[in-house]
Each structure stands twice: as structure tokens, then as C-alpha cells.
Protein backbone atom coordinates (compact mmCIF):
# COMPACT_ATOMS: atom_id res chain seq x y z
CA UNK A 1 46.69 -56.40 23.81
CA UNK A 2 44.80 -56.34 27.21
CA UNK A 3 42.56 -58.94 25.72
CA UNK A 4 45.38 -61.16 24.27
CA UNK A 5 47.25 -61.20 27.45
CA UNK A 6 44.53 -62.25 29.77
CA UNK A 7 43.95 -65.31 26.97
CA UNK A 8 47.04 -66.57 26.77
CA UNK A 9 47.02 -67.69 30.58
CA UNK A 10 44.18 -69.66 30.97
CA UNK A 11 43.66 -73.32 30.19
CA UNK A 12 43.45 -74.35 26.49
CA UNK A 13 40.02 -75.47 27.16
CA UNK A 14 38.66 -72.64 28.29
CA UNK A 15 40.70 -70.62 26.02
CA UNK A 16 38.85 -72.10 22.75
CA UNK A 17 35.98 -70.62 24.78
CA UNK A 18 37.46 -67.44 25.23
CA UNK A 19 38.19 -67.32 21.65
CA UNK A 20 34.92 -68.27 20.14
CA UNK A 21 33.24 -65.74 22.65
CA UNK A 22 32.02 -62.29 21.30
CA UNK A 23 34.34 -59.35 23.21
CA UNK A 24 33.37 -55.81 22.84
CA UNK A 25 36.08 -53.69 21.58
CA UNK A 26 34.89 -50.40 20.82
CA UNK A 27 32.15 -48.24 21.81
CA UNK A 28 28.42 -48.39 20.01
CA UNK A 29 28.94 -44.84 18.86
CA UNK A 30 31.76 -42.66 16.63
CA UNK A 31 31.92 -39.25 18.53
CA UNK A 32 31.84 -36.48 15.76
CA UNK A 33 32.63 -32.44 17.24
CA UNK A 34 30.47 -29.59 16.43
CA UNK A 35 31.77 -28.06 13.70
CA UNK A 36 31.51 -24.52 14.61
CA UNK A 37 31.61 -22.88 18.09
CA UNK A 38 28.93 -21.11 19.37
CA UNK A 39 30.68 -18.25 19.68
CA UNK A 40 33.94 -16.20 18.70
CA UNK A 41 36.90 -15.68 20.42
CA UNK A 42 39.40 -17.68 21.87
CA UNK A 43 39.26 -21.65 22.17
CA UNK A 44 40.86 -24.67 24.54
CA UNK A 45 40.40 -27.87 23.62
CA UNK A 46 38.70 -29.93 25.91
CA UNK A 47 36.80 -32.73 26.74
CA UNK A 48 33.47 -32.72 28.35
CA UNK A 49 34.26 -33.03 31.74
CA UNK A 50 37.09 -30.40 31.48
CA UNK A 51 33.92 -28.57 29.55
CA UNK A 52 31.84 -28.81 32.64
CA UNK A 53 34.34 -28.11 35.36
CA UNK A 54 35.00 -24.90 33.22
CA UNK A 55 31.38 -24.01 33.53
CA UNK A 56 31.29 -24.35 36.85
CA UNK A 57 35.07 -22.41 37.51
CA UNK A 58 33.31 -19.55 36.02
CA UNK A 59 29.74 -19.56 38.11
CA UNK A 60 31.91 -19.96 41.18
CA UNK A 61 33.61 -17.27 40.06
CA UNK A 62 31.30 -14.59 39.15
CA UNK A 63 28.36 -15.38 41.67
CA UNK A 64 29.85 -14.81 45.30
CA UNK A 65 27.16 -16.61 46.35
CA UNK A 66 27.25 -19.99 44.29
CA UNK A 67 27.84 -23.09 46.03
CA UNK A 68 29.17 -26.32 44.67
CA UNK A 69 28.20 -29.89 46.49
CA UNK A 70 27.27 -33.76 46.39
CA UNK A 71 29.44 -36.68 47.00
CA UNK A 72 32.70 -36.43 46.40
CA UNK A 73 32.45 -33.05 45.10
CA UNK A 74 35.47 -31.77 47.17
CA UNK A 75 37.97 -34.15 45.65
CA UNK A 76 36.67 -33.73 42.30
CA UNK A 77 34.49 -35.93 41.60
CA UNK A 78 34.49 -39.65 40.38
CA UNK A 79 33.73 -37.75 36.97
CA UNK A 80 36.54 -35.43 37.60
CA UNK A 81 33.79 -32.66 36.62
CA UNK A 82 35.24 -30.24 40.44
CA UNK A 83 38.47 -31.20 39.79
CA UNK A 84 40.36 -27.93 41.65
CA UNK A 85 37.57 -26.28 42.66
CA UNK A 86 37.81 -26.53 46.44
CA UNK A 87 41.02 -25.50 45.75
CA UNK A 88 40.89 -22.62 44.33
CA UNK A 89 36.98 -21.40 46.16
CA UNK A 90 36.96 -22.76 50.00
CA UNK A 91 35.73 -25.53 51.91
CA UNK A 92 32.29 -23.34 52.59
CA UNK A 93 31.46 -23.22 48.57
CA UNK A 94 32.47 -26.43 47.45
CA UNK A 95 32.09 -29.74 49.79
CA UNK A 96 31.23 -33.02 50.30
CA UNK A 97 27.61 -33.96 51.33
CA UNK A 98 26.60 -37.71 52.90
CA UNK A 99 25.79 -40.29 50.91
CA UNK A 100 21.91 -39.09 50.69
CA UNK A 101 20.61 -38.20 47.68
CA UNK A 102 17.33 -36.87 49.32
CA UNK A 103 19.39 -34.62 51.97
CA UNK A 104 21.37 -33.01 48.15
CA UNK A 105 18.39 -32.07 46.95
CA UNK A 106 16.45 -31.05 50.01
CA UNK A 107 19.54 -28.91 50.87
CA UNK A 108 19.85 -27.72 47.37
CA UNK A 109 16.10 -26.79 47.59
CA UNK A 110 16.53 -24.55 51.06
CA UNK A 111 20.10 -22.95 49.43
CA UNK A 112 18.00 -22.19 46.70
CA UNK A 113 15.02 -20.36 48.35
CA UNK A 114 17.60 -17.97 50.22
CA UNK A 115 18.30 -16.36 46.78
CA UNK A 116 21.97 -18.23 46.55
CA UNK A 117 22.62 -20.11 43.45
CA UNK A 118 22.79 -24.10 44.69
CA UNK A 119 24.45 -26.69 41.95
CA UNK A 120 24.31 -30.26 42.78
CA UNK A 121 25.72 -32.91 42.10
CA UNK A 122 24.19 -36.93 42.12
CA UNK A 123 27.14 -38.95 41.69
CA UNK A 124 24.99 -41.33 39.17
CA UNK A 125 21.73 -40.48 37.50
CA UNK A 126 20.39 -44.08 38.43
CA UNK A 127 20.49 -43.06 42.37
CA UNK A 128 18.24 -39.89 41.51
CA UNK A 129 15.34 -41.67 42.86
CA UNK A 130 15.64 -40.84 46.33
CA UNK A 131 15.78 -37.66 45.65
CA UNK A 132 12.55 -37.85 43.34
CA UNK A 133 9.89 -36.56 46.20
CA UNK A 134 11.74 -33.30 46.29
CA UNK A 135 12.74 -32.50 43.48
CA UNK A 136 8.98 -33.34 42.29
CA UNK A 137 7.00 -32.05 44.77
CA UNK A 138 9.14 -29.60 46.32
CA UNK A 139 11.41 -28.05 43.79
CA UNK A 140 9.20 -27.67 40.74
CA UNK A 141 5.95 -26.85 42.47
CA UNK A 142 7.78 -24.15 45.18
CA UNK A 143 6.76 -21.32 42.74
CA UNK A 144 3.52 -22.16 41.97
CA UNK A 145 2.80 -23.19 45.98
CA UNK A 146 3.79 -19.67 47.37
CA UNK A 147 1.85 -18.07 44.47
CA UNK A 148 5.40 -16.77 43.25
CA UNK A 149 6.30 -15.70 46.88
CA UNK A 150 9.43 -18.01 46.41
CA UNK A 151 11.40 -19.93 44.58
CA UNK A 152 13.77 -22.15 43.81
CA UNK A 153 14.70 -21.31 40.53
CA UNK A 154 18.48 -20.95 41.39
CA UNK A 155 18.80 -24.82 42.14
CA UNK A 156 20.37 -26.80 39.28
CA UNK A 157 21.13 -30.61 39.70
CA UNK A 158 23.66 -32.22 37.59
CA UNK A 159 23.68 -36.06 36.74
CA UNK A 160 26.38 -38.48 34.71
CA UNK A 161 23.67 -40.41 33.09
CA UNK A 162 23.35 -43.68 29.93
CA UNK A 163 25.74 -46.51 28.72
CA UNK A 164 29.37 -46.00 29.66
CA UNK A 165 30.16 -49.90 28.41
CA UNK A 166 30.65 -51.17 31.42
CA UNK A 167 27.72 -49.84 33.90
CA UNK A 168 24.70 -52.78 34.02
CA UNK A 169 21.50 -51.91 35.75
CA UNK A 170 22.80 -49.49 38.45
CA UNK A 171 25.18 -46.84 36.61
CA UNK A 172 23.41 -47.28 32.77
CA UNK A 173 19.80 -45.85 33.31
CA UNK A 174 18.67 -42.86 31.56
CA UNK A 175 15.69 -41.46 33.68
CA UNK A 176 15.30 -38.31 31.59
CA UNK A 177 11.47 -39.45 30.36
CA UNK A 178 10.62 -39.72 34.21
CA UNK A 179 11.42 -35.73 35.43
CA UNK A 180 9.75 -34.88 31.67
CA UNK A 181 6.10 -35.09 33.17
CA UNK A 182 6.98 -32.58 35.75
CA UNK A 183 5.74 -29.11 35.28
CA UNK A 184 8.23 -26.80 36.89
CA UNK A 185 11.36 -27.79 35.95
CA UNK A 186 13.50 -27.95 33.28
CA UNK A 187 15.39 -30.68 31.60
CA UNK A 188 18.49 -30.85 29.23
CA UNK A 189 20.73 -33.44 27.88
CA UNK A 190 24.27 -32.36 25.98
CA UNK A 191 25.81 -33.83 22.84
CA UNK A 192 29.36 -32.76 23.58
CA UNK A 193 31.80 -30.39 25.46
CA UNK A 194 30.69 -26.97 23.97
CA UNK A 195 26.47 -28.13 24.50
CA UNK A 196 27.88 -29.42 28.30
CA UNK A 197 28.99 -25.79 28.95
CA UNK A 198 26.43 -23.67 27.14
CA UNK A 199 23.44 -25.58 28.94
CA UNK A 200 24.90 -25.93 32.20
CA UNK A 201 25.49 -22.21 32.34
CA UNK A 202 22.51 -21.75 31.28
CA UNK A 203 20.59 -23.48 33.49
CA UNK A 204 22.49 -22.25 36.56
CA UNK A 205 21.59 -18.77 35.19
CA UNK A 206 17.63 -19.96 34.74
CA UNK A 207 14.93 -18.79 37.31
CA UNK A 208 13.69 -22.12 37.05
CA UNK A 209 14.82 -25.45 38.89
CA UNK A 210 17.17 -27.52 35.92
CA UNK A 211 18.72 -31.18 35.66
CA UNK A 212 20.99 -31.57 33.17
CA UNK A 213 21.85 -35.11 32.21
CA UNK A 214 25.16 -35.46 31.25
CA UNK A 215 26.31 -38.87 29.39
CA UNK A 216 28.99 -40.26 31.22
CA UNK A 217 30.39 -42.16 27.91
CA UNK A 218 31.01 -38.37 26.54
CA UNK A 219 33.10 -36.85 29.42
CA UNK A 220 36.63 -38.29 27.98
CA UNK A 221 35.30 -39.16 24.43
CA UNK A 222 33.83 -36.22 23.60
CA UNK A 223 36.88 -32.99 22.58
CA UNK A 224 36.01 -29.82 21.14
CA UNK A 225 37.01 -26.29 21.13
CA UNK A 226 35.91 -24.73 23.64
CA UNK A 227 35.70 -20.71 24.01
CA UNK A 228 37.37 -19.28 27.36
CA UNK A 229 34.41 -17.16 27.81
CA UNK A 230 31.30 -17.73 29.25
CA UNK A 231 28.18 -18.08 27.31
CA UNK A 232 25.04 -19.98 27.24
CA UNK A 233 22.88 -22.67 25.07
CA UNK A 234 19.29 -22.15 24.85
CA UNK A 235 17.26 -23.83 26.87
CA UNK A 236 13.88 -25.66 24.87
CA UNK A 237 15.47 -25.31 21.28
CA UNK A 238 16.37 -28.38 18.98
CA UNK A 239 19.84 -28.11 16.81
CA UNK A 240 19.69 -29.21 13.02
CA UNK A 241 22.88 -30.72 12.87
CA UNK A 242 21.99 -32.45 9.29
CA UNK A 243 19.91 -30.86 6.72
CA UNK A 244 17.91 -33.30 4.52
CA UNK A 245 14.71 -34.27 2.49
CA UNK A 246 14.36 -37.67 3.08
CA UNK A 247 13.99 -38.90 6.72
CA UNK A 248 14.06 -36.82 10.12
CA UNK A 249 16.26 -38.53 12.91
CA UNK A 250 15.51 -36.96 16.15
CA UNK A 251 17.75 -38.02 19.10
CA UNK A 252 19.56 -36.48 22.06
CA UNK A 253 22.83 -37.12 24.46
CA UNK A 254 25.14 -39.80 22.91
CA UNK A 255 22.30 -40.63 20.84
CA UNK A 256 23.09 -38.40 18.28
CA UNK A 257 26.28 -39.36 17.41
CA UNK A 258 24.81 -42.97 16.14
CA UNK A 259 22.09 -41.05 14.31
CA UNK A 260 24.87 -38.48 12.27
CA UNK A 261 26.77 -42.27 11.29
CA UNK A 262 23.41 -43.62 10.66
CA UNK A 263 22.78 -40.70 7.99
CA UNK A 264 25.65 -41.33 6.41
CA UNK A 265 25.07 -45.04 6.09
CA UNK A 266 21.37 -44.54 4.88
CA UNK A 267 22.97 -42.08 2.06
CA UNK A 268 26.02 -44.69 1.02
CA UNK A 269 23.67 -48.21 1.14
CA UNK A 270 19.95 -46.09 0.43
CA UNK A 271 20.79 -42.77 -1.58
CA UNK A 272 18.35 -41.55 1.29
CA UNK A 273 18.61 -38.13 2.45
CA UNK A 274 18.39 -37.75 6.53
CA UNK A 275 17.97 -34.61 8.17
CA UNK A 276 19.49 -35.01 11.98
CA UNK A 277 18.17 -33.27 15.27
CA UNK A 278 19.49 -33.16 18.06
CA UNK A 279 16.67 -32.79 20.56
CA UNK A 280 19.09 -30.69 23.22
CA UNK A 281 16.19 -29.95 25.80
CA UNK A 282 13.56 -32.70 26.77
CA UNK A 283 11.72 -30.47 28.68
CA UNK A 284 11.06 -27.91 27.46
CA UNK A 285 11.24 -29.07 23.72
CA UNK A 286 11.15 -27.82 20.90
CA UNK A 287 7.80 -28.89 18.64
CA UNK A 288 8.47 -26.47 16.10
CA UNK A 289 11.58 -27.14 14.78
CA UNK A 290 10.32 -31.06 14.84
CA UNK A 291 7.34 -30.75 13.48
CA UNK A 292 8.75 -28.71 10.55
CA UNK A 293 11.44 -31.01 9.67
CA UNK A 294 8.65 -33.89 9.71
CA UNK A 295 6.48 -31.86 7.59
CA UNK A 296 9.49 -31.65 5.06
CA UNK A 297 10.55 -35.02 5.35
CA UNK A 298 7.50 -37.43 6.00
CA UNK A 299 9.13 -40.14 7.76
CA UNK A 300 10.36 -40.01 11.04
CA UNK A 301 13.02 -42.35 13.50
CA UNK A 302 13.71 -41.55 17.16
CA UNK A 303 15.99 -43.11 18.93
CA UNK A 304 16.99 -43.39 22.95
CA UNK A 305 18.44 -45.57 24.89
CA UNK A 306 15.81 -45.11 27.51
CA UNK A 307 13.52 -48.59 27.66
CA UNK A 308 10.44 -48.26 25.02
CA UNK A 309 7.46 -47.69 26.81
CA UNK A 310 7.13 -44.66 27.86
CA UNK A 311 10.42 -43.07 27.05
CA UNK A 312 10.41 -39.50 25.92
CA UNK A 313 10.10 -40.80 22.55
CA UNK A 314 6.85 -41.77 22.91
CA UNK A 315 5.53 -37.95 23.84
CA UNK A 316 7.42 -36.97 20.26
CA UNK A 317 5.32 -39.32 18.07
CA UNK A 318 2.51 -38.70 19.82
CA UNK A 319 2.43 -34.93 19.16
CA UNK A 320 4.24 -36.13 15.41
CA UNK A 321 0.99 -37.63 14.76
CA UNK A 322 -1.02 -35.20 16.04
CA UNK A 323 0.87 -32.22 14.25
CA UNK A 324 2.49 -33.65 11.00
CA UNK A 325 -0.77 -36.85 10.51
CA UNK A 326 -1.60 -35.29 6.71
CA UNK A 327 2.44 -35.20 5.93
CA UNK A 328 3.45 -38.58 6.96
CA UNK A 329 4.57 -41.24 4.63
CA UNK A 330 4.90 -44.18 6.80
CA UNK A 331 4.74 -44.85 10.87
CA UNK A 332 6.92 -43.14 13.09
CA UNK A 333 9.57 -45.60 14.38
CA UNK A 334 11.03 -45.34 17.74
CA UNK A 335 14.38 -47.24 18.37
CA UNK A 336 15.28 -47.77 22.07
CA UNK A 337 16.81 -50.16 24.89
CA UNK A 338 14.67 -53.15 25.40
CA UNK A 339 12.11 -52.88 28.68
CA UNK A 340 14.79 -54.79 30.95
CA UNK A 341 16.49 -53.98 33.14
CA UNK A 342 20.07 -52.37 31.58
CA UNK A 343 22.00 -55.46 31.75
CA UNK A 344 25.57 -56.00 31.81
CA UNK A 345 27.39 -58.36 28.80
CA UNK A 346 24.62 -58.24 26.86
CA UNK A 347 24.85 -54.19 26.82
CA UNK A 348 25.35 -54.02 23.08
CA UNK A 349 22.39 -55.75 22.18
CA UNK A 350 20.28 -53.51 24.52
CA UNK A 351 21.60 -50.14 22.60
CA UNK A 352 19.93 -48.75 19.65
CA UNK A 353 23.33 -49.15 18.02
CA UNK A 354 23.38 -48.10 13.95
CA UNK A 355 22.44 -51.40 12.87
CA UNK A 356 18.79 -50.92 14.56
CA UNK A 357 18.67 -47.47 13.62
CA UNK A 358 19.52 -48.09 9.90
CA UNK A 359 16.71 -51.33 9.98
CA UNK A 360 14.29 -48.81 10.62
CA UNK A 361 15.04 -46.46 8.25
CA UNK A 362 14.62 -48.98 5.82
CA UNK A 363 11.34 -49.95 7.22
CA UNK A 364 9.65 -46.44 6.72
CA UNK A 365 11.23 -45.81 3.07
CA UNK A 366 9.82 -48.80 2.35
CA UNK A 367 6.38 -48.42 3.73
């Protein structure tokens, strides 16, 4: 209706443009819920944000000494992830911090090494990079420095991160493949509302320094039940969300919600059986359960939406073919965003939307 409105006042020139153009409706994915929660008890149904802001309701609540900060925390958020929370805890444990990515996590850092529990927030995962010095060379490597002296174990960074539809090269980027090389830390992506607030307790519970990337697209589109009480994902282990025989999909984030459609178009158009992973943690992850389900299944597809070279996807075929070499059928394939920069109209072509992920499948069944 938006669309049609907008098209009926321009010129009848440039609306025959307008018309023959290409407009994305819809997003790339179809969000599916868990179907099961992860634990018992009673449930809300929320989205992801309203996940998250839970998570954090309850840290604030039982740690007296938790504080809650970045920019635009104190209002809520441009996520809407604190919405209340100043509210409800004070000015001195939830606030507003410049607009200085390096000064979050340098001040998360020192929080952290008092024994407080720090949770940050970077208002977009693509203006992490200022921050990268300390984070890498001051926040994973504090333990190890001091010879376990100190730590900053109770610092946890949070970061909206991927395609949100409308984000080009500055609110897009999914830097999870860069913080993966980093001994020290820790490193987890969610699939949906209950994952959001299972790993970002978790995390905030860890003794070691944690980012967890959360996909922006998710925070409204993703609804689940969600129990009241607190409990926690684990941190380093992959979820089967598909069992099958055929090929292994291995993805994580919003990712995995094009692989679970792509498994159900590879059974309708292939009568090919696809066993879906959901990778959860990126560092650290979990080589068993892949390498089992690779053993089983012989072929493999990953998909990100991280640029190609050198995305985390690479370090999974890598140790594929190291692990699984005698039990593969064909190549692994990797399916990923195009090394550009994310661009802006052109963002569908950039995703690994189904119809990638399905041309690959094809390719290693037909090796």
C-alpha cells in the first residue's frame, strides 16, 4: 500500500520506471520458533529484544553489583533491548556513555577487573572497530598477562549485528570471523528470543570476557515463549535443529532460518535429506557435533552472510577436511555475502538467500 501510494504521485514517465523496477517486499528469511523451551515452567511470549531486556532485568536484579551502559542505554536503546531499566535500577547502574566505542570497552575492561559484572553495549556491531585494541589486547589477554592475578572475565559486550534490509555498508556487517582468532574470549551468535536469553545470561555469568552478536533483523521478527525464569545456553555447543542423512547445513544467527526453509526445499524439489545445525557459539565451537553429522552425511554447505574469504566458514571446512577427508562425498561448499562492501539496493543479491543455498546443495549431490 506504502509502495502503491508513493507510485501513484510521480510522473507517468518515471512511473513506468518505478513499475518495471525490482522492490523488495519481504525479508530473505521465514523466521521459524524453537519448538520446545529449554526449560519448564512458566512462559511470555516475546520477541528478541523483549528476550534480551529480560535477561538483562534479571542480572540487574540478582547481581548488586551489575552495571548496564553504552549509548543510549539509559533511554533504552535504539534496539529497545534497556527499555525500563534505568527506571526501575538508578542512574549509577544503567547510563549513557559518549559516543566512544574505545572509552565502552576500556571502561567495561576496568569495571570488570574490580570484580563487578560490566555489560556493554555498541550501538552497531559495524562501529566495534574502535574498540578492537582493547577488547583484543586488553580484555582477552588480561588473564593470561597477570598470570591469572586478574581478570576480566565479568565483562560481556553486546552487539546488534547482519542484514536488517535496510542497513548498507555501515549498520549490515557481521564481524563475528574477526574476534574468532582471539584466544581469550568468547563468542556467540543467537537464532531467536529463547537462544538471545540463554546465551546472554550465560555469558554475563562466564569467567571469561563474551560478545554476543545479536541479529538486529531478529529483535521484532523473531517471538517465542519465553520462560520467566532465569537460565542459561551453553556456551561452545552446536544445536541439531534437523536430523538427516543426506546433507549437513551448518549456519548460525539469522542464517539458520534460510537453511531450515532450504531443507525443506531440498526434500520437496531433491527427495534429499538435510540435517540442520545451528552453530550457536563461533568461538568456542563445537567440532564434535560437526564433524559427526559430516561423518553421517558426507556432504556439507555453510552458509554466512559474512564476505567469503576468511569468514568463519572457512575455519569449519578447513577442520571438515581435516577431520571428516575419508567420509566426504563431494567439496564442502560455503555460501556467503560477496567480498564488497555490504551495499545498499543491491542487498538481496549480496545474501546467501535460499536460492544460493539450494544451488549448492545441488552441486554436492551431484558431485
Amino acid at each position: 500500500m506504502f509502495l502503491q501510494k508513493i507510485s501513484s504521485t510521480l510522473p507517468k514517465s518515471t512511473n513506468a520506471l518505478w513499475n518495471a523496477a525490482p522492490k523488495r517486499l519481504s525479508s530473505h528469511f521465514i523466521y521459524t520458533p524453537d519448538e520446545k523451551a529449554p526449560i519448564a515452567g512458566p512462559k511470555v511470549k516475546m520477541n528478541m529484544f523483549q528476550a534480551i531486556n529480560n535477561a538483562l532485568d534479571l542480572s540487574l536484579q540478582n547481581d548488586e553489583s551489575a552495571v548496564l551502559f553504552g549509548e543510549d542505554v539509559a533511554f533504552g536503546g535504539v534496539f529497545r533491548c534497556s527499555m525500563n531499566l534505568q527506571k526501575k535500577f538508578g542512574k549509577d547502574r544503567v547510563f549513557n556513555t559518549p559516543l566512544c566505542e574505545q572509552g565502552i570497552a576500556g571502561f567495561g575492561i576496568g569495571v570488570a577487573n574490580t570484580g563487578a559484572t560490566a555489560i556493554a553495549e555498541i550501538q552497531f556491531a559495524d562501529y566495534i572497530f574502535p574498540a578492537f585494541d582493547q577488547i583484543i589486547n586488553e580484555a582477552a589477554k588480561c588473564r593470561y598477562r597477570s598470570g591469572n592475578l586478574f581478570d576480566c572475565g565479568s565483562l560481556t559486550i553486546r552487539a546488534p549485528s547482519g542484514a536488517v534490509g535496510h542497513g548498507a555498508l555501515y549498520h549490515s556487517q557481521s564481524p563475528e570471523a574477526f574476534f574468532a582468532h582471539v584466544p581469550g574470549l568468547k563468542v556467540v551468535v543467537p537464532r531467536g528470543p529463547n537462544k538471545a536469553k540463554g546465551l546472554l545470561l550465560a555469558c554475563i555469568k562466564d569467567k571469561d570476557p563474551c560478545i554476543v552478536f545479536e541479529p538486529k533483523t531478529l529483535y521484532r521478527a523473531a517471538v517465542e515463549e519465553v520462560p520467566e525464569a532465569a537460565f542459561e545456553s551453553p556456551i561452545g555447543k552446536a544445536d541439531i535443529l534437523r536430523s538427516g542423512s543426506d546433507v549437513t547445513l551448518i549456519a548460525w544467527g539469522t542464517q539458520v532460518h534460510v537453511m531450515k526453509e532450504v531443507a525443506d526445499l531440498a526434500k520437496e524439489k531433491f527427495k534429499v535429506n538435510c540435517e540442520v545445525i545451528d552453530l550457536v557459539s563461533i568461538l568456542p565451537w563445537d567440532k564434535e557435533t560437526v564433524c559427526n553429522s559430516v561423518k553421517k552425511c558426507g556432504r556439507v554447505v555453510i552458509a554466512h552472510e559474512a564476505p567469503l574469504t576468511s569468514g568463519f566458514g572457512a575455519e569449519l571446512a578447513a577442520t571438515i577436511q581435516e577431520e571428516c577427508f575419508l567420509h566426504l562425498e563431494a567439496p564442502v561448499q560455503r555460501v556467503a555475502g560477496w567480498d564488497t562492501p555490504f551495499p545498499h539496493v543491491f542487498e538481496p543479491f549480496y545474501l546467501p538467500d535460499k536460492h544460493r543455498c539450494l544451488a549448492a546443495i545441488k552441486k554436492v549431490i551431484d558431485y
